[in-house]
PDB file of N, CA and C in Angstrom:
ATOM      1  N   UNK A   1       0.855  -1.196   0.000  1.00  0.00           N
ATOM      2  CA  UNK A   1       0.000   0.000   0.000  1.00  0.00           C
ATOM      3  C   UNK A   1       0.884   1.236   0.000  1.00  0.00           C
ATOM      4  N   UNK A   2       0.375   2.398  -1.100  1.00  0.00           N
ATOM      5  CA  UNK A   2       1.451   3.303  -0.724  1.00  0.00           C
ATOM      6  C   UNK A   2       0.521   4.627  -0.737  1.00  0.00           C
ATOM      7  N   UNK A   3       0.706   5.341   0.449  1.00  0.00           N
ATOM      8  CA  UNK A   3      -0.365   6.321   1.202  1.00  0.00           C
ATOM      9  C   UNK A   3      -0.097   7.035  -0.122  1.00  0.00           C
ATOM     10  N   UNK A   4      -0.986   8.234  -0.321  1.00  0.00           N
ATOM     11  CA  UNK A   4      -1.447   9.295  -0.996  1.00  0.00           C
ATOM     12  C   UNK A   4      -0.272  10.492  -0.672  1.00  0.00           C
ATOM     13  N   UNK A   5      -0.199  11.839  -1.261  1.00  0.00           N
ATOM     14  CA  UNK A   5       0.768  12.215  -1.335  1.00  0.00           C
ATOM     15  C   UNK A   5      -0.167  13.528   0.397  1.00  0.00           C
ATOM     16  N   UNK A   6       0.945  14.127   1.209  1.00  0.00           N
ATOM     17  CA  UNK A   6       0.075  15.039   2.212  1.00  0.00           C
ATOM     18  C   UNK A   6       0.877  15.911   1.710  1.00  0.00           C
ATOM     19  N   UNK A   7      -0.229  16.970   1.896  1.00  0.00           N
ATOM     20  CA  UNK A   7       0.055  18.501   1.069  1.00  0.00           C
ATOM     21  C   UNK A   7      -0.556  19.623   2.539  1.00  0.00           C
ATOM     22  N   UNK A   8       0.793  20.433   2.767  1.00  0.00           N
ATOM     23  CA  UNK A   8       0.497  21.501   3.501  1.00  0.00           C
ATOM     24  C   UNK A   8       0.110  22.235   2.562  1.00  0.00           C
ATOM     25  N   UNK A   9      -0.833  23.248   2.215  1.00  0.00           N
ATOM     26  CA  UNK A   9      -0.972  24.342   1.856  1.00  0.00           C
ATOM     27  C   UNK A   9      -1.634  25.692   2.086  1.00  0.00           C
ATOM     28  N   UNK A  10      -0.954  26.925   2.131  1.00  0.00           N
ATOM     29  CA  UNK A  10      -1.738  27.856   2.976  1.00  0.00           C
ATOM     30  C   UNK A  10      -1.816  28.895   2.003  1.00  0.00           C
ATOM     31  N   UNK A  11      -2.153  30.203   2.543  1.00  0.00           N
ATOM     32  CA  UNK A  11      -2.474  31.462   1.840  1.00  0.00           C
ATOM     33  C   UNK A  11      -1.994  32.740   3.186  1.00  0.00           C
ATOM     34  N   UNK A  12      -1.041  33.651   3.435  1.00  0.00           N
ATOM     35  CA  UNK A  12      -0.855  34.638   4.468  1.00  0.00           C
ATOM     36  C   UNK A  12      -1.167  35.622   3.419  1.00  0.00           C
ATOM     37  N   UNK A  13      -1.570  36.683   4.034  1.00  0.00           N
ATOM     38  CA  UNK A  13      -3.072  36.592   5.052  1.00  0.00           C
ATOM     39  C   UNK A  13      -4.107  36.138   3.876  1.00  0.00           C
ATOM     40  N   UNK A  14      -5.007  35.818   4.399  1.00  0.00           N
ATOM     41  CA  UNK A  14      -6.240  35.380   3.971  1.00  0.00           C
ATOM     42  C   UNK A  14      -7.340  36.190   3.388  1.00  0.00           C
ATOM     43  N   UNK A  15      -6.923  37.495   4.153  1.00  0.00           N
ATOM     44  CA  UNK A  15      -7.766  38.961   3.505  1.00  0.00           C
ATOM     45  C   UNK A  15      -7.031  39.762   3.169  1.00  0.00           C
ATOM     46  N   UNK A  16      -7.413  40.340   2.345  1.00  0.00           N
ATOM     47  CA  UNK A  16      -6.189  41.806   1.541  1.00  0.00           C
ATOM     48  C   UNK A  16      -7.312  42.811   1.208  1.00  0.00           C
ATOM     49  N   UNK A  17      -6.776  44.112   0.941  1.00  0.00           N
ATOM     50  CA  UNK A  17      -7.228  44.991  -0.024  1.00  0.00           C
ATOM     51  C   UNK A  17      -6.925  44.553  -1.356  1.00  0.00           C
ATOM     52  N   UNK A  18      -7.930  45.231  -2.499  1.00  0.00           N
ATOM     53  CA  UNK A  18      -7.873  45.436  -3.785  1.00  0.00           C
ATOM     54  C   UNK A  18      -6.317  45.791  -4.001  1.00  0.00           C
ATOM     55  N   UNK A  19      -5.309  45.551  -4.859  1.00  0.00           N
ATOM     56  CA  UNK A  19      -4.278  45.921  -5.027  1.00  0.00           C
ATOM     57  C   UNK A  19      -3.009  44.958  -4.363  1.00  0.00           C
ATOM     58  N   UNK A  20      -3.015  44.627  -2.986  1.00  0.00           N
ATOM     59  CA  UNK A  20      -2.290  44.173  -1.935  1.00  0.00           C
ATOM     60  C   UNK A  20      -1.879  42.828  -2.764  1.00  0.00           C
ATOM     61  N   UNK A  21      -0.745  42.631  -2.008  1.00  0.00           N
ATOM     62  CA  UNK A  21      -0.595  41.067  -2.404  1.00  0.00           C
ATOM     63  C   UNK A  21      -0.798  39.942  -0.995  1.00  0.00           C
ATOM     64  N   UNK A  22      -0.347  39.214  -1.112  1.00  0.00           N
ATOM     65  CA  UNK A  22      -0.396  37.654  -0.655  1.00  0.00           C
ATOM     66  C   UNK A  22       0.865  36.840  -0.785  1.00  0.00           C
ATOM     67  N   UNK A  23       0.646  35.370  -0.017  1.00  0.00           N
ATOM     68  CA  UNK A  23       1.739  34.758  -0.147  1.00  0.00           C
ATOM     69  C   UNK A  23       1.229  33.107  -0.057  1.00  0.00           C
ATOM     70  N   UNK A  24       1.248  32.503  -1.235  1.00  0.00           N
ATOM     71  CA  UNK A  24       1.237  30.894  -0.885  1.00  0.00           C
ATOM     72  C   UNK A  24       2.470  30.666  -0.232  1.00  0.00           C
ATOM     73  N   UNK A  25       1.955  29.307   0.238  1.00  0.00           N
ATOM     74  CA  UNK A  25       3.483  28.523   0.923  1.00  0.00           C
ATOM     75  C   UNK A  25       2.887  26.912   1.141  1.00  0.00           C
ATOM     76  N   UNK A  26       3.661  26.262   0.273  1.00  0.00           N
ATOM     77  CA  UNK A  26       3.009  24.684   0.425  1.00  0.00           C
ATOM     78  C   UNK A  26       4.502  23.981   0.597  1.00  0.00           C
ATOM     79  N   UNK A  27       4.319  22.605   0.908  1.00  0.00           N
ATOM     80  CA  UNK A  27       5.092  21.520   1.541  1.00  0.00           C
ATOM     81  C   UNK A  27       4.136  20.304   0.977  1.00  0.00           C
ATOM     82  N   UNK A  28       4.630  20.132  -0.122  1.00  0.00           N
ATOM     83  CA  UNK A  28       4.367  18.230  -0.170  1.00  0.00           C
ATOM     84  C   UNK A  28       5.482  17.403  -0.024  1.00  0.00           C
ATOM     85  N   UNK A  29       4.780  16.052   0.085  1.00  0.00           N
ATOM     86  CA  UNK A  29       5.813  14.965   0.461  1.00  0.00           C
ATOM     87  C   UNK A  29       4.824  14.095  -0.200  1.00  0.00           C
ATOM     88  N   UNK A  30       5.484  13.020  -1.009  1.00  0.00           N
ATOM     89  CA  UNK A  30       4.927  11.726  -1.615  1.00  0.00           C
ATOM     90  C   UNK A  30       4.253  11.989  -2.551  1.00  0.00           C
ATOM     91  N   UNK A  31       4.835  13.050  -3.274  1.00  0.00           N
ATOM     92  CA  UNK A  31       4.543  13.214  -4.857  1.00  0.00           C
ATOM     93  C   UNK A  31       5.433  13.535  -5.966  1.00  0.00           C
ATOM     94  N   UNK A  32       5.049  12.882  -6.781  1.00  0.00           N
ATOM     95  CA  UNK A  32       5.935  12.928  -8.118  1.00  0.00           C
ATOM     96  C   UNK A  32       5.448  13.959  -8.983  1.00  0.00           C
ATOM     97  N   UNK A  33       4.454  14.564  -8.942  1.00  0.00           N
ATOM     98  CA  UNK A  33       4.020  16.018  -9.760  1.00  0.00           C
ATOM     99  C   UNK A  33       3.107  16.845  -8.985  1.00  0.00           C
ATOM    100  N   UNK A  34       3.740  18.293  -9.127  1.00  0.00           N
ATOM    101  CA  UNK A  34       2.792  19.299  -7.605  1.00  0.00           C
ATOM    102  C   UNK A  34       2.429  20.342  -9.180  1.00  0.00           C
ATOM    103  N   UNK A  35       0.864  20.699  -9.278  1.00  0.00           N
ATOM    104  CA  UNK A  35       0.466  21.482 -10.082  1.00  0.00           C
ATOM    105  C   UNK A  35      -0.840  22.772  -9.254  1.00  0.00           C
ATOM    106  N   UNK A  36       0.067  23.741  -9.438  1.00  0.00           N
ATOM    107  CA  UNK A  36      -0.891  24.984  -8.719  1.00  0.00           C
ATOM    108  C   UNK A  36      -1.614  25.526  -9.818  1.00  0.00           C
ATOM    109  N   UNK A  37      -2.716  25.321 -10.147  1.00  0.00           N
ATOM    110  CA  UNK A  37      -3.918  25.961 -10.999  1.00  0.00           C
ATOM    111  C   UNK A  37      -3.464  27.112 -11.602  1.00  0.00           C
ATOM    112  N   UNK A  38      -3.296  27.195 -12.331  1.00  0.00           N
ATOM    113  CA  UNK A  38      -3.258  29.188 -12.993  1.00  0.00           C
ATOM    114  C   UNK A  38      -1.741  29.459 -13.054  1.00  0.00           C
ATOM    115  N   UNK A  39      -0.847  28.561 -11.802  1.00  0.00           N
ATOM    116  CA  UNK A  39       0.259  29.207 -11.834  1.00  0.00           C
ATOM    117  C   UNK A  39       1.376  27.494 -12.379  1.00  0.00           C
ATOM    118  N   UNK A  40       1.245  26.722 -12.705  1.00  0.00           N
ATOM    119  CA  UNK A  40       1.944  25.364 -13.145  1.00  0.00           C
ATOM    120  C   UNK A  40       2.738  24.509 -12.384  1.00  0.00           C
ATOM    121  N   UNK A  41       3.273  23.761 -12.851  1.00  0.00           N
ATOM    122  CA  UNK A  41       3.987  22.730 -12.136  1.00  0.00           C
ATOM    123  C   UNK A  41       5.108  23.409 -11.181  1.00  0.00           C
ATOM    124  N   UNK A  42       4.996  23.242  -9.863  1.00  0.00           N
ATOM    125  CA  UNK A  42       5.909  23.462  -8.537  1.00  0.00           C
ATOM    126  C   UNK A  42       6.845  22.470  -8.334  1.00  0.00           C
ATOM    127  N   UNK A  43       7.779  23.218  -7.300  1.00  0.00           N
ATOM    128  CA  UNK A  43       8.648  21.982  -6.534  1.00  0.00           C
ATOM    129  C   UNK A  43       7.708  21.432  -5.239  1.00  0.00           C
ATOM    130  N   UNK A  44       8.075  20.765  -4.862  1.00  0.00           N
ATOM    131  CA  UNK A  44       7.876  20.101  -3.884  1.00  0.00           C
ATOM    132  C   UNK A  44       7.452  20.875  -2.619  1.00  0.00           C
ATOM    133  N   UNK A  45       8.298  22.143  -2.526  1.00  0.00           N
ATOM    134  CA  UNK A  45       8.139  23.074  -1.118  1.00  0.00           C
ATOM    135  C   UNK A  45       8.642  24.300  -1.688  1.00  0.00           C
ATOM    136  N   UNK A  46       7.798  25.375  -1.160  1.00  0.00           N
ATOM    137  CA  UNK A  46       7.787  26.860  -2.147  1.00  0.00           C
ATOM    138  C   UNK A  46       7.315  27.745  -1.813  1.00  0.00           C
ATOM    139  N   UNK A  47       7.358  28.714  -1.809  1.00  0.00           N
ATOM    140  CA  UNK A  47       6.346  29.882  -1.917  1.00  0.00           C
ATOM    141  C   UNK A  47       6.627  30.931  -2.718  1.00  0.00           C
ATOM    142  N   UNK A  48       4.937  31.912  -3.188  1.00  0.00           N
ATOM    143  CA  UNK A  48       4.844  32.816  -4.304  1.00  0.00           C
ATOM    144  C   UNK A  48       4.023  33.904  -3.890  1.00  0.00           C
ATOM    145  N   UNK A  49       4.542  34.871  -4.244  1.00  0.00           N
ATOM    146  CA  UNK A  49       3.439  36.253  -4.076  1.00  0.00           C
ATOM    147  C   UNK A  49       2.352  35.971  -4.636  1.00  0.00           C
ATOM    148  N   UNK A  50       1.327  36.676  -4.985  1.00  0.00           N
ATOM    149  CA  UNK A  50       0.198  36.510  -5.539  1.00  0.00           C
ATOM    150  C   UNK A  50      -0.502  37.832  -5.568  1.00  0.00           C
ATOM    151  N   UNK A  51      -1.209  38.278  -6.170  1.00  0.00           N
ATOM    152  CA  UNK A  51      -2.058  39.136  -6.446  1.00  0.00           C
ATOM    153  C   UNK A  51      -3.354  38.876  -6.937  1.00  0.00           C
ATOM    154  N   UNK A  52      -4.341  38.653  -5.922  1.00  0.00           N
ATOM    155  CA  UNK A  52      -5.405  38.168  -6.310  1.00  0.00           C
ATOM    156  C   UNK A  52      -6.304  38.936  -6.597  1.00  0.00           C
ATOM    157  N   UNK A  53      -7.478  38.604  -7.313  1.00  0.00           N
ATOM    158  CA  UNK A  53      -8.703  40.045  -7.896  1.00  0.00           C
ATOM    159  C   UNK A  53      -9.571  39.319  -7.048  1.00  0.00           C
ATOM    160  N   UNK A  54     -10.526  40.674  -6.702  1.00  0.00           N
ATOM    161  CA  UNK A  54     -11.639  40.690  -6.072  1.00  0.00           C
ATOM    162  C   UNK A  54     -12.546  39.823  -6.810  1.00  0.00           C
ATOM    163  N   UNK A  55     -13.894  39.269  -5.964  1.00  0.00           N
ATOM    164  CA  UNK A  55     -13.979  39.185  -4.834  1.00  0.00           C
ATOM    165  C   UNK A  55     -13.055  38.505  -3.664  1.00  0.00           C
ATOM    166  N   UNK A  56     -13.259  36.947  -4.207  1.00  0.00           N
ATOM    167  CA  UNK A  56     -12.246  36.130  -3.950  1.00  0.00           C
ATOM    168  C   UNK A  56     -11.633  35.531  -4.601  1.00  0.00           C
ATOM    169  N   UNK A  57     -10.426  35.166  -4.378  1.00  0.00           N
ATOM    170  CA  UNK A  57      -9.767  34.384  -5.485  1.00  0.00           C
ATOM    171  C   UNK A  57      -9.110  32.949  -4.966  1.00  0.00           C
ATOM    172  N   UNK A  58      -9.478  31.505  -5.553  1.00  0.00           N
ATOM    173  CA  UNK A  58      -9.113  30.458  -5.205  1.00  0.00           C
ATOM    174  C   UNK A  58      -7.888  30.095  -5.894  1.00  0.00           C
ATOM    175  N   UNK A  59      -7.295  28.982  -5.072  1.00  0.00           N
ATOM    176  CA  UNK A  59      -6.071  28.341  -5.545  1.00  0.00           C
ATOM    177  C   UNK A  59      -6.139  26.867  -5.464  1.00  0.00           C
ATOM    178  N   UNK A  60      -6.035  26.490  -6.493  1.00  0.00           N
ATOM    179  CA  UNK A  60      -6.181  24.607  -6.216  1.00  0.00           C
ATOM    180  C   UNK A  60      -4.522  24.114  -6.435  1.00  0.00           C
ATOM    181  N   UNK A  61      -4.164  23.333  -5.868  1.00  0.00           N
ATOM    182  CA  UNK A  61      -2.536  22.587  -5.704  1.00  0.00           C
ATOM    183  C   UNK A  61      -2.901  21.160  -5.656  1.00  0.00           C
ATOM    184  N   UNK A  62      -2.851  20.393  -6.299  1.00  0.00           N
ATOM    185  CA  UNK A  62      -3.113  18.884  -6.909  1.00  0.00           C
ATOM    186  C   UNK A  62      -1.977  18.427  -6.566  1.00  0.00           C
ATOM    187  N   UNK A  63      -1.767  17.376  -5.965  1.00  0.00           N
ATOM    188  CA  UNK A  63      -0.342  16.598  -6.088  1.00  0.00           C
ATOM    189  C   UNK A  63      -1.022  15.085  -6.102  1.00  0.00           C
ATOM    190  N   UNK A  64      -0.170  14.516  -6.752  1.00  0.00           N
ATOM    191  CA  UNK A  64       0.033  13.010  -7.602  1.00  0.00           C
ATOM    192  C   UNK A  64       1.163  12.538  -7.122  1.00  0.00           C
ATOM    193  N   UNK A  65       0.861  10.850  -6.931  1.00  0.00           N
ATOM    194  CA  UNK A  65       2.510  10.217  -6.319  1.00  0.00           C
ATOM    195  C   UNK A  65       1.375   8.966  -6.936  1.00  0.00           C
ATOM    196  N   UNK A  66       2.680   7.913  -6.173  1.00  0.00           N
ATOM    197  CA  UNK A  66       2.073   6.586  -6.259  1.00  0.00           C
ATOM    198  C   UNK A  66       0.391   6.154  -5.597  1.00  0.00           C
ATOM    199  N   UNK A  67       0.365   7.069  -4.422  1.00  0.00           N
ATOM    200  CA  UNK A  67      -0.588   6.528  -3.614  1.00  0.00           C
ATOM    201  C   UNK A  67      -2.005   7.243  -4.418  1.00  0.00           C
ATOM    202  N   UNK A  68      -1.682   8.163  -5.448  1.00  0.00           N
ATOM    203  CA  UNK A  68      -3.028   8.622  -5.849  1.00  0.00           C
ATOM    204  C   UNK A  68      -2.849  10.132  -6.323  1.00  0.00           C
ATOM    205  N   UNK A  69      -3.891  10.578  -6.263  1.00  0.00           N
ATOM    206  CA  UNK A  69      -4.141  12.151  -6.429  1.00  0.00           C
ATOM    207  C   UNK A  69      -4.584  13.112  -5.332  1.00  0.00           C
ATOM    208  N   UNK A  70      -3.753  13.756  -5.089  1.00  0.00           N
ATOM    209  CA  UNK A  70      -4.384  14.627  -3.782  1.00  0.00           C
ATOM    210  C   UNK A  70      -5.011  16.033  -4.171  1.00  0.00           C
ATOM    211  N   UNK A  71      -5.881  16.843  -3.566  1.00  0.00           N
ATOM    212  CA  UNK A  71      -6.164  18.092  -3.833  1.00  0.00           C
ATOM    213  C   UNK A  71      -6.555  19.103  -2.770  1.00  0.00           C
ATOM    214  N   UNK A  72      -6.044  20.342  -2.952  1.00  0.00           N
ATOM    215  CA  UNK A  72      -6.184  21.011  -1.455  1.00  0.00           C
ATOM    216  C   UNK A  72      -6.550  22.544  -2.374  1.00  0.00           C
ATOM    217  N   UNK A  73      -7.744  22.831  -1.814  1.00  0.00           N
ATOM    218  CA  UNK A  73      -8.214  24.810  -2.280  1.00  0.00           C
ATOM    219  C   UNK A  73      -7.754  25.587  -0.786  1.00  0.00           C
ATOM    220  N   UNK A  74      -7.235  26.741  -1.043  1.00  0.00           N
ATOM    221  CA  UNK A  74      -7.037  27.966  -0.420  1.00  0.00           C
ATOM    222  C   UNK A  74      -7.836  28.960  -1.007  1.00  0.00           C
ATOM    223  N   UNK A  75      -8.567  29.466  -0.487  1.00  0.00           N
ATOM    224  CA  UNK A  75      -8.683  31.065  -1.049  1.00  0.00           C
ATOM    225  C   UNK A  75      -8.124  32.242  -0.254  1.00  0.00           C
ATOM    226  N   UNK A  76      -8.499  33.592  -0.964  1.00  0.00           N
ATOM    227  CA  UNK A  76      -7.762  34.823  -0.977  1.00  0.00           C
ATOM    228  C   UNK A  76      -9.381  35.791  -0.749  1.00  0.00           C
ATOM    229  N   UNK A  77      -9.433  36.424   0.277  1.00  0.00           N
ATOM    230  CA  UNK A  77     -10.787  37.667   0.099  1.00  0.00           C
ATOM    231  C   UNK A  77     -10.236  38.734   0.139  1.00  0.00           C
ATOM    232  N   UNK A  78     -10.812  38.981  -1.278  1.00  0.00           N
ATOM    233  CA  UNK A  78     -10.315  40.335  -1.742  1.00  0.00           C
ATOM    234  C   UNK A  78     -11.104  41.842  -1.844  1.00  0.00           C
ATOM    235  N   UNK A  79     -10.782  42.887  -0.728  1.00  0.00           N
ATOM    236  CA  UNK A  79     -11.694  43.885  -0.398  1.00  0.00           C
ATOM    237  C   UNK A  79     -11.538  44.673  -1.287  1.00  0.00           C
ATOM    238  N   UNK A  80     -12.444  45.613  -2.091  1.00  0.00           N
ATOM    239  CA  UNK A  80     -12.523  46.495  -2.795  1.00  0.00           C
ATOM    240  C   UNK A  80     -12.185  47.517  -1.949  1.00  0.00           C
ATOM    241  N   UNK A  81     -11.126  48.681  -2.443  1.00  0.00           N
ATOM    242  CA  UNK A  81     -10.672  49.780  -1.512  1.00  0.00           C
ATOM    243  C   UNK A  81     -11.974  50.953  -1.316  1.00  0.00           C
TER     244      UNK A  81
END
């Protein structure tokens, strides 16, 4: 049996103004391909600014290994100034 791949993934901070940025930061382990939606294939452990548009803006991070397919959403709320 070979477990599924575990995926930390977060979003600092979670609320912004219109304009502001953001910061993913993920950590997988037990995957052979890490794909962040919109933004493409990652390493393994990372982080990226972001600039998200109002209202909110989601992030999906998929990781794949032997044990399967994993999937984890973050979002971003984004205040109009």
């Amino acid at each position: 049996y070979t477990s599924p791949p575990v995926i930390e993934f977060m979003v600092t901070p979670e609320e912004i103004r219109d304009g502001q940025a953001a910061k993913l930061l993920w950590n997988v382990t037990g995957a052979t391909k890490i794909v962040i939606e919109g933004i493409g294939e990652v390493a393994a452990k990372g982080k990226k600014v972001i600039r998200p548009n109002p209202p909110t803006q989601y992030y999906i991070l998929k990781a794949t290994g032997r044990g399967g397919e994993v999937a984890k959403v973050v979002s971003v709320k984004v205040n109009k100034n």
